[in-house]
Protein backbone atom coordinates (compact mmCIF):
# COMPACT_ATOMS: atom_id res chain seq x y z
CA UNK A 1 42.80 -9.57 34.84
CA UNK A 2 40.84 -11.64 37.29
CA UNK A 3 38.84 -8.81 38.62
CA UNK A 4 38.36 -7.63 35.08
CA UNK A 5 36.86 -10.83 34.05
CA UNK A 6 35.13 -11.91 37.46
CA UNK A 7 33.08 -8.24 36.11
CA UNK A 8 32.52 -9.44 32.78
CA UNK A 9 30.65 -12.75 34.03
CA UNK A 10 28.65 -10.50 37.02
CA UNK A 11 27.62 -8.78 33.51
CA UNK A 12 26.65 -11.78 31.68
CA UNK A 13 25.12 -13.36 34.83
CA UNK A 14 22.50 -10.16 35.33
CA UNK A 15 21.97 -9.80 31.53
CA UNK A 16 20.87 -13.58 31.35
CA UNK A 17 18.65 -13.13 34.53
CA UNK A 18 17.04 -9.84 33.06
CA UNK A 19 16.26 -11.98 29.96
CA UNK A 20 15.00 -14.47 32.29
CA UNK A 21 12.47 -12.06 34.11
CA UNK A 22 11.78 -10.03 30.55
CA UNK A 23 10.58 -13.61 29.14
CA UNK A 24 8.32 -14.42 32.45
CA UNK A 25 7.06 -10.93 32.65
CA UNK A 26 6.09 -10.91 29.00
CA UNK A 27 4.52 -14.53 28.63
CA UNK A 28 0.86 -15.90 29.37
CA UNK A 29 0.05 -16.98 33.06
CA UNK A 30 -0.12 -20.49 33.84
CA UNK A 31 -2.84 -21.91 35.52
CA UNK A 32 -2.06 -23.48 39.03
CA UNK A 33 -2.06 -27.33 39.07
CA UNK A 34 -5.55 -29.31 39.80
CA UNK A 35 -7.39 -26.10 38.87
CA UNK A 36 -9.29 -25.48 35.21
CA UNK A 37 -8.40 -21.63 35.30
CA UNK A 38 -7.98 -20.44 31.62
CA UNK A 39 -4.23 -19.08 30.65
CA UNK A 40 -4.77 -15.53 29.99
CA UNK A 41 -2.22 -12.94 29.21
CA UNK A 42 -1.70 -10.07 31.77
CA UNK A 43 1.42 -8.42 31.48
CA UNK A 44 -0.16 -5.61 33.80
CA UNK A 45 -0.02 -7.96 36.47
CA UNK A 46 3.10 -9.86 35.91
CA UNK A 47 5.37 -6.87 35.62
CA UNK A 48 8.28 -6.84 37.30
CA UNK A 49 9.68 -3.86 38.84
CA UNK A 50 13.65 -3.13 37.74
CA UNK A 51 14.61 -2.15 40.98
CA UNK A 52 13.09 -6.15 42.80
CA UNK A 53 14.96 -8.27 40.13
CA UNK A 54 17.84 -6.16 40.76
CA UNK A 55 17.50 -7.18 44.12
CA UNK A 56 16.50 -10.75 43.41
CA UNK A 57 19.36 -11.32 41.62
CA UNK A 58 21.90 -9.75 43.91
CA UNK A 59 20.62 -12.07 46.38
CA UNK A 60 20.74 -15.23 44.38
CA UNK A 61 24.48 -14.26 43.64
CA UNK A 62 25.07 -13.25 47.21
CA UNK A 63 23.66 -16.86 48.13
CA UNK A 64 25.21 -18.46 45.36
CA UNK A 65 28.58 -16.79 44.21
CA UNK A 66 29.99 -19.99 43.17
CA UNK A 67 27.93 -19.12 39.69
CA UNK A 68 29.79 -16.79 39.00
CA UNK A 69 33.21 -18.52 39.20
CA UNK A 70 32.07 -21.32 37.20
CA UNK A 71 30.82 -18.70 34.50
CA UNK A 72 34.19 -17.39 34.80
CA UNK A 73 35.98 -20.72 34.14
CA UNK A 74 33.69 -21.71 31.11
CA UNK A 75 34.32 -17.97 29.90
CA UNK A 76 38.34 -18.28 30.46
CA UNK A 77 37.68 -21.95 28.42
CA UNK A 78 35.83 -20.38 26.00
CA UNK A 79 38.57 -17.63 25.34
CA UNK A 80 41.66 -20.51 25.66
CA UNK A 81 39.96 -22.83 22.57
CA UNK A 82 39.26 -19.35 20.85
CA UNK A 83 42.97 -18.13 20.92
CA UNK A 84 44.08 -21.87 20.20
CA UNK A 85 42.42 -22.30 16.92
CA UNK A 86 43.27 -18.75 15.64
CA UNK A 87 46.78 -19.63 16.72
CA UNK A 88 46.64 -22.49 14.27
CA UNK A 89 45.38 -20.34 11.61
CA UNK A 90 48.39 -18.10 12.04
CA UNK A 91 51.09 -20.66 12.19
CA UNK A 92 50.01 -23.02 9.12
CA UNK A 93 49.82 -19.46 6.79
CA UNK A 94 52.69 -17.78 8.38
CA UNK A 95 55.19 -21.02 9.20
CA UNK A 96 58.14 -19.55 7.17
CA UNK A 97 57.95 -16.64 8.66
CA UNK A 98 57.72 -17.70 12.08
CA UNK A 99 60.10 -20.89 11.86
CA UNK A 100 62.97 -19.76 8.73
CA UNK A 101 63.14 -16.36 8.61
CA UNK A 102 66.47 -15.55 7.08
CA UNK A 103 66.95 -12.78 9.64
CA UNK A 104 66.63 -14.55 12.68
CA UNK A 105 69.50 -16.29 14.57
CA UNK A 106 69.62 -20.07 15.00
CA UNK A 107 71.64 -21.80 17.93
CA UNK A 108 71.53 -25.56 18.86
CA UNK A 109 71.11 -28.24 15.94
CA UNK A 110 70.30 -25.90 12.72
CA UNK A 111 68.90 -29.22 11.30
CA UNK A 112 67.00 -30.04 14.17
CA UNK A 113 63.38 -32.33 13.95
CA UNK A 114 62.09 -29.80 16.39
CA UNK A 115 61.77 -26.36 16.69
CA UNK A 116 61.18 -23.40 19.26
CA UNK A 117 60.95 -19.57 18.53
CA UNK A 118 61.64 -17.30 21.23
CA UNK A 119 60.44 -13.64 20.42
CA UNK A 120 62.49 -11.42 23.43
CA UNK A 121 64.15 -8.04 24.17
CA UNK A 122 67.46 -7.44 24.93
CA UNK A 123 66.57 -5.43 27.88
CA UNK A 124 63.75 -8.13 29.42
CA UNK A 125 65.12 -9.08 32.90
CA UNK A 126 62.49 -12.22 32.25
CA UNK A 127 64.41 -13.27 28.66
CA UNK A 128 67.90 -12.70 30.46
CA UNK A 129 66.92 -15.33 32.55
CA UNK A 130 65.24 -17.71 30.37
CA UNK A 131 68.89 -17.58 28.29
CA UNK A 132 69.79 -20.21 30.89
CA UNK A 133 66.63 -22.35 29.86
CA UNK A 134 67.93 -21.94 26.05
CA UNK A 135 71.31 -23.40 26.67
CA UNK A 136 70.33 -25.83 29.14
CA UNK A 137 67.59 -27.59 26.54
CA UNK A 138 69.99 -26.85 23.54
CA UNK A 139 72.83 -28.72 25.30
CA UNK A 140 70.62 -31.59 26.53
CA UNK A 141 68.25 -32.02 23.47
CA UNK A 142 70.88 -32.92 20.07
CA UNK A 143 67.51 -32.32 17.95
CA UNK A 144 66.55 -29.10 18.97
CA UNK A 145 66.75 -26.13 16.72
CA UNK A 146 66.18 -23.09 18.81
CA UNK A 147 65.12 -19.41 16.62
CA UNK A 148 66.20 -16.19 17.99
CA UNK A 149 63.32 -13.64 17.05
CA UNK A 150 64.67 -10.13 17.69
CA UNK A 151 61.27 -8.31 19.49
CA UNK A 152 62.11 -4.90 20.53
CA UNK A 153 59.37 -3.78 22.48
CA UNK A 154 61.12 -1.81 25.67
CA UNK A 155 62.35 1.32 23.89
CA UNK A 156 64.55 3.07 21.62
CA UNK A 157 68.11 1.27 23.63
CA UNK A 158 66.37 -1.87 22.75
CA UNK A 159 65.50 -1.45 19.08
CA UNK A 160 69.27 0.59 18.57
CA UNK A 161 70.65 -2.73 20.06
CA UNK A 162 68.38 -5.16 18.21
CA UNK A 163 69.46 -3.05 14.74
CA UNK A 164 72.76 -3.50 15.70
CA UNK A 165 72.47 -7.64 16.71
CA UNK A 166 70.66 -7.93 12.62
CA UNK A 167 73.71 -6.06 11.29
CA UNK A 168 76.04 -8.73 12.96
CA UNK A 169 74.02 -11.62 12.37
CA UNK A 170 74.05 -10.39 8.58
CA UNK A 171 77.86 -10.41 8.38
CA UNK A 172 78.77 -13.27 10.87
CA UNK A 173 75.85 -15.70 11.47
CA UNK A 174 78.36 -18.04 12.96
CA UNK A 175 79.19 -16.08 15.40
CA UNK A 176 75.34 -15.12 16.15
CA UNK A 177 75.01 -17.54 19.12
CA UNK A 178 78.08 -15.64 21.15
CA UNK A 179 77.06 -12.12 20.03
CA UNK A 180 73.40 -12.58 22.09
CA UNK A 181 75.18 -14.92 25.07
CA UNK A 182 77.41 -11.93 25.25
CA UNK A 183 74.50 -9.17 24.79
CA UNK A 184 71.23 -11.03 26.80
CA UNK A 185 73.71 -12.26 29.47
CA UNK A 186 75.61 -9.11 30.46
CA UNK A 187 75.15 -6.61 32.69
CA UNK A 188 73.21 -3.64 32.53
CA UNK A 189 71.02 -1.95 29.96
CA UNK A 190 71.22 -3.18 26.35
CA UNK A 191 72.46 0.08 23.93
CA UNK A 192 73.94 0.30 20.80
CA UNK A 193 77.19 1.50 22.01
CA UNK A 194 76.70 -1.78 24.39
CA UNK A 195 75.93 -4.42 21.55
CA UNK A 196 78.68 -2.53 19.01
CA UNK A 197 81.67 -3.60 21.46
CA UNK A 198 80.35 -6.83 21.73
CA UNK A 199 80.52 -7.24 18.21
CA UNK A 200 83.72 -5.65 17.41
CA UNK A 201 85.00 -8.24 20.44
CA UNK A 202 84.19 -11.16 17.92
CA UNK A 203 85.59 -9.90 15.14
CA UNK A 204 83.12 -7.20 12.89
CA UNK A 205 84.81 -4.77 11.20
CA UNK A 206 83.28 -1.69 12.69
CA UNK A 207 82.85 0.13 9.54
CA UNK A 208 80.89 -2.75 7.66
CA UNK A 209 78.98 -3.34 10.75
CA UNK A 210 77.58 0.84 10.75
CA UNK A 211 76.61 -0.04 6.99
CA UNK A 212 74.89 -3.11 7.26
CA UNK A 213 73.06 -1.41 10.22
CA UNK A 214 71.46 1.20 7.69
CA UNK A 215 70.45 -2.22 5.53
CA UNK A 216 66.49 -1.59 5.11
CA UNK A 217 65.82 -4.97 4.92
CA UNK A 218 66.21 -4.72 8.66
CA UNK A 219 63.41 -2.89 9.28
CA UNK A 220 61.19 -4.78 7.16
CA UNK A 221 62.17 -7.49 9.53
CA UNK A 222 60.74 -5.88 12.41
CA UNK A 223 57.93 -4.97 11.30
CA UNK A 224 56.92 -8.53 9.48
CA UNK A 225 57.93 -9.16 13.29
CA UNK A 226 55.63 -6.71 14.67
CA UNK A 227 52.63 -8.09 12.52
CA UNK A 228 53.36 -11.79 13.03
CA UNK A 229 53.49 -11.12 17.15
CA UNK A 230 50.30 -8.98 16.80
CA UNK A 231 48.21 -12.13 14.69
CA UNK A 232 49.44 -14.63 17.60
CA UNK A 233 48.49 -12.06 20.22
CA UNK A 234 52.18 -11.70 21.42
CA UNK A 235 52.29 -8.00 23.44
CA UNK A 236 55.45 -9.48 26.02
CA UNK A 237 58.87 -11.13 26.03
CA UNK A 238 59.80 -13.70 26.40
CA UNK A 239 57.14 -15.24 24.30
CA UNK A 240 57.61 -18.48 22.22
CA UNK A 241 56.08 -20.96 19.35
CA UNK A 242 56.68 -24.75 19.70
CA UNK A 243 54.90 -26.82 17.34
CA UNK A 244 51.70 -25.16 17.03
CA UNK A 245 51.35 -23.90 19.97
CA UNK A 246 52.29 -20.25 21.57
CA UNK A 247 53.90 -20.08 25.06
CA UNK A 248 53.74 -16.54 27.12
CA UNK A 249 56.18 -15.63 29.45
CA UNK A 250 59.13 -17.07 30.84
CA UNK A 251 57.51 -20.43 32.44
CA UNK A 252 60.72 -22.76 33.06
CA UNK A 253 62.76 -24.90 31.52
CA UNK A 254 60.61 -27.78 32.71
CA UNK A 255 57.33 -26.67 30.78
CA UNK A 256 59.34 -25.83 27.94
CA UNK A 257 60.80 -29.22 28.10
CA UNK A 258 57.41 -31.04 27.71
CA UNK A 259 56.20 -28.72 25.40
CA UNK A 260 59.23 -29.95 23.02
CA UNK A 261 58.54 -33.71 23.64
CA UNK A 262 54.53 -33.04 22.78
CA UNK A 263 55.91 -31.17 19.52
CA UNK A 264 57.62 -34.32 18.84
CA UNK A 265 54.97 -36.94 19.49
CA UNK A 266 52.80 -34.81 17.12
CA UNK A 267 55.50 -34.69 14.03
């Protein structure tokens, strides 16, 4: 990503210095101080050859490379406020969908002042270790409300299991909170047959749990899901939405933290 964007600025930095020598190429002469000698236009002799401001500005770069690192940073900065204030678009149309969607799980305080939404895949080795950020902030913070968003992104075991984890939280939504302990927290791969045990473990009866799995409604959930992670520019789990702001990856239970106390000093 760094290389692919130290590349972009080398772009921008030669395209700005080729408009640079276009513009002094192409404009009148200017008469050297203390001397009367008219401005006159002659583009014959003020033409620069291609190939010498190549090589002018590969040695300005060479000399100076630091350019291109602050381009880089005010390009990054650029791209950050960008992303932040579609972000807020998103969020203020879309908060229902992102913060009470009927289909996705709730653990902690279900009335809580302050919320976080956690998009993640059963079968992310990053999200099965951020499940011991969830309980650790849920346990220590009475006003947090913490959304499950099913986001099955790592194959057909994952989106069987996710289908499966809907189903349940359909029939027993009190029960939600064990069911994905149970299925993030385990071992191995995340399948159906995997997150149908668990289920039947905490009580579903195993035939209404096979029909609520056909439920289409399901499916519409994922792919309102889908969208919604597509408009925030959310392509990896865990991912998460605090306030009005969107989180990538699995960062700690410490950034997390103080990412819920700013979402409180702004309510």
């Amino acid at each position: 990503m760094k290389k692919a964007l130290l590349l972009s600025t080398t772009g921008v930095a030669v395209a700005l210095a080729m408009l640079a020598f276009g513009f002094v190429a192409g404009s009148p002469q200017i008469a050297k101080a203390g001397t009367a000698q008219p401005v006159e236009t002659a583009a014959a002799d003020t033409k620069i050859d291609r190939t010498e401001v190549e090589g002018i500005i590969r040695d300005y770069l060479l000399k100076n490379p630091e350019v291109l690192l602050e381009v880089q940073d005010a390009l990054e900065a650029k791209q950050k406020e960008e992303q932040r204030i579609a972000h807020l678009g998103v969020i203020k149309n879309a908060k229902d969908q992102i913060f009470n969607s009927a289909f996705d799980g709730v653990v902690g305080n279900p009335n809580g002042k302050v919320t976080i939404v956690e998009f993640y895949d059963y079968n992310c080795g990053f999200c099965k270790r951020a499940i011991d950020d969830m309980k650790a902030l849920t346990k220590t913070d009475s006003d947090l409300r913490f959304v499950l968003k099913e986001f099955p992104i790592l194959g057909p075991d994952s989106q069987k299991a996710s289908v499966v984890s809907m189903a349940f939280h359909l029939m027993m939504p009190e029960k939600y909170g064990e069911f994905h302990n149970a299925l993030l927290g385990g071992q191995g791969r995340a399948t159906e047959a995997s997150a149908i045990k668990i289920a039947l473990s905490l009580g579903a009866d195993e035939k209404t749990l096979h029909e609520k799995m056909k439920d289409p409604s399901i499916t519409e959930a994922f792919t309102k899901t889908y969208d919604l992670a597509n408009k925030l520019a959310i392509t990896g789990t865990p991912s998460y939405v605090v306030g009005n702001e969107v989180i990538f990856g699995a960062l700690g239970q410490e950034v997390l933290a103080e990412k819920i106390e700013a979402a409180k000093a702004a309510l």
